[in-house]
Protein backbone atom coordinates (compact mmCIF):
# COMPACT_ATOMS: atom_id res chain seq x y z
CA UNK A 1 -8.62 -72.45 -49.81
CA UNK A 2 -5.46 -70.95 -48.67
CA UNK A 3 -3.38 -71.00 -45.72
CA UNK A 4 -0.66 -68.79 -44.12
CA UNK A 5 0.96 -69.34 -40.91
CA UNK A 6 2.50 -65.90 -39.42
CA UNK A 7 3.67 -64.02 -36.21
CA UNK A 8 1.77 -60.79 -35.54
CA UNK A 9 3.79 -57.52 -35.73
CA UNK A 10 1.32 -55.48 -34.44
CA UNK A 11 -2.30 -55.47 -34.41
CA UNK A 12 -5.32 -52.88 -33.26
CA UNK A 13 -9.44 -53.55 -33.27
CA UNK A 14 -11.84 -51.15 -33.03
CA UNK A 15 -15.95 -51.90 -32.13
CA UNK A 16 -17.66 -51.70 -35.41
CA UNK A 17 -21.86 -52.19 -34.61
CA UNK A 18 -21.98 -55.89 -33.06
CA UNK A 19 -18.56 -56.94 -34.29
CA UNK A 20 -15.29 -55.88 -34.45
CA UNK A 21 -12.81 -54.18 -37.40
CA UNK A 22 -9.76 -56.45 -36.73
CA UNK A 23 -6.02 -54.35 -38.44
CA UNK A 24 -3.60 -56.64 -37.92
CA UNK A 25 -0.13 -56.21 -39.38
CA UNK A 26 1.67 -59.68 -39.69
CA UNK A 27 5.18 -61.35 -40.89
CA UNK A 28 5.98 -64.71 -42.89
CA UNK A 29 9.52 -66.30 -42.31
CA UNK A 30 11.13 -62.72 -41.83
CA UNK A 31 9.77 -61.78 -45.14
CA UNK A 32 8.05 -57.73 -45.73
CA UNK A 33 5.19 -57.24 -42.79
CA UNK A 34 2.02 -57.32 -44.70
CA UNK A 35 -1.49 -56.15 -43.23
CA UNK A 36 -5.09 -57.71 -43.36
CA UNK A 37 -7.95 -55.71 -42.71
CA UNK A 38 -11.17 -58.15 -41.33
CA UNK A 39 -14.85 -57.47 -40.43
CA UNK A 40 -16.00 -59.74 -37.58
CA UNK A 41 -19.85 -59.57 -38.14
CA UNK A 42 -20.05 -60.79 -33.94
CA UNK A 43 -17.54 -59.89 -31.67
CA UNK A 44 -15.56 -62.78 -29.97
CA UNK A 45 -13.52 -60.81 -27.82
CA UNK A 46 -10.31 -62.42 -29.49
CA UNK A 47 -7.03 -60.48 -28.93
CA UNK A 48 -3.77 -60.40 -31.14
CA UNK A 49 -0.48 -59.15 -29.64
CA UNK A 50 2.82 -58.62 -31.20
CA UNK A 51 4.72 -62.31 -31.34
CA UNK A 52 1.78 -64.19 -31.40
CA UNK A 53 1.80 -67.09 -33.84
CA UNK A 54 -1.15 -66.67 -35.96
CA UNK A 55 -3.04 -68.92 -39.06
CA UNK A 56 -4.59 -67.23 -41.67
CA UNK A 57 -7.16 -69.34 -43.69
CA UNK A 58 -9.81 -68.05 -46.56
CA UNK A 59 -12.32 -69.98 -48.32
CA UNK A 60 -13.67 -69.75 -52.27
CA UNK A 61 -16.78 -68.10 -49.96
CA UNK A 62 -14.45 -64.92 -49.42
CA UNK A 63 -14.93 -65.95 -45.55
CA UNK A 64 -11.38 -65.55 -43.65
CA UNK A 65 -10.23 -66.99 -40.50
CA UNK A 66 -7.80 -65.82 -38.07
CA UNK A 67 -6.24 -68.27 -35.60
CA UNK A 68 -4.53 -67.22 -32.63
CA UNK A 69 -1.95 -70.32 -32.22
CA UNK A 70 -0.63 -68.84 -29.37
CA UNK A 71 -3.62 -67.63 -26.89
CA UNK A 72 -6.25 -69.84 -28.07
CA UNK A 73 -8.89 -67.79 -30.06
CA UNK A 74 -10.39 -67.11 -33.68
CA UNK A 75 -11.88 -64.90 -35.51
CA UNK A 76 -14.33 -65.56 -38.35
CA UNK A 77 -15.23 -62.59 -41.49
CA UNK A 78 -14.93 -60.88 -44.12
CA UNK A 79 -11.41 -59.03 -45.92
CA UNK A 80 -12.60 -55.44 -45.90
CA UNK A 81 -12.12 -53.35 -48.84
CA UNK A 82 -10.19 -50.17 -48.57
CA UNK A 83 -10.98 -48.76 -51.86
């Protein structure tokens, strides 16, 4: 398992079937921005907006959560592949 905490630099979703394509772009201690792509099978309605404090965890499944620290939300899924 690993975890990341972050603050969002910017982030967009877009309806993909019953769930959600989640692009958020995201920052670590002032380090390079870095983006994650993730596939919400069900779509929780969460939202991500630019200085929100965010925790990034994945499992040895390949699942990925998304933690909004700072308007209470999550999202649960998949990294998608861009190749």
């Amino acid at each position: 398992m690993s975890r990341r905490e972050a603050t969002v630099v910017r982030a967009t979703s877009s309806k993909l079937g019953k769930g959600r394509l989640y692009i958020i772009v995201y920052e670590r201690f002032g380090g390079d921005p870095k983006e994650i792509r993730v596939i919400e099978e069900v779509d929780t309605d969460t939202s991500f907006y630019e200085g929100n404090k965010i925790v990034i965890e994945t499992r040895d499944t390949g699942d990925i959560f998304v933690t909004n620290k700072t308007i209470q939300g999550q999202i649960k899924g998949k990294i998608q592949d861009r190749s």
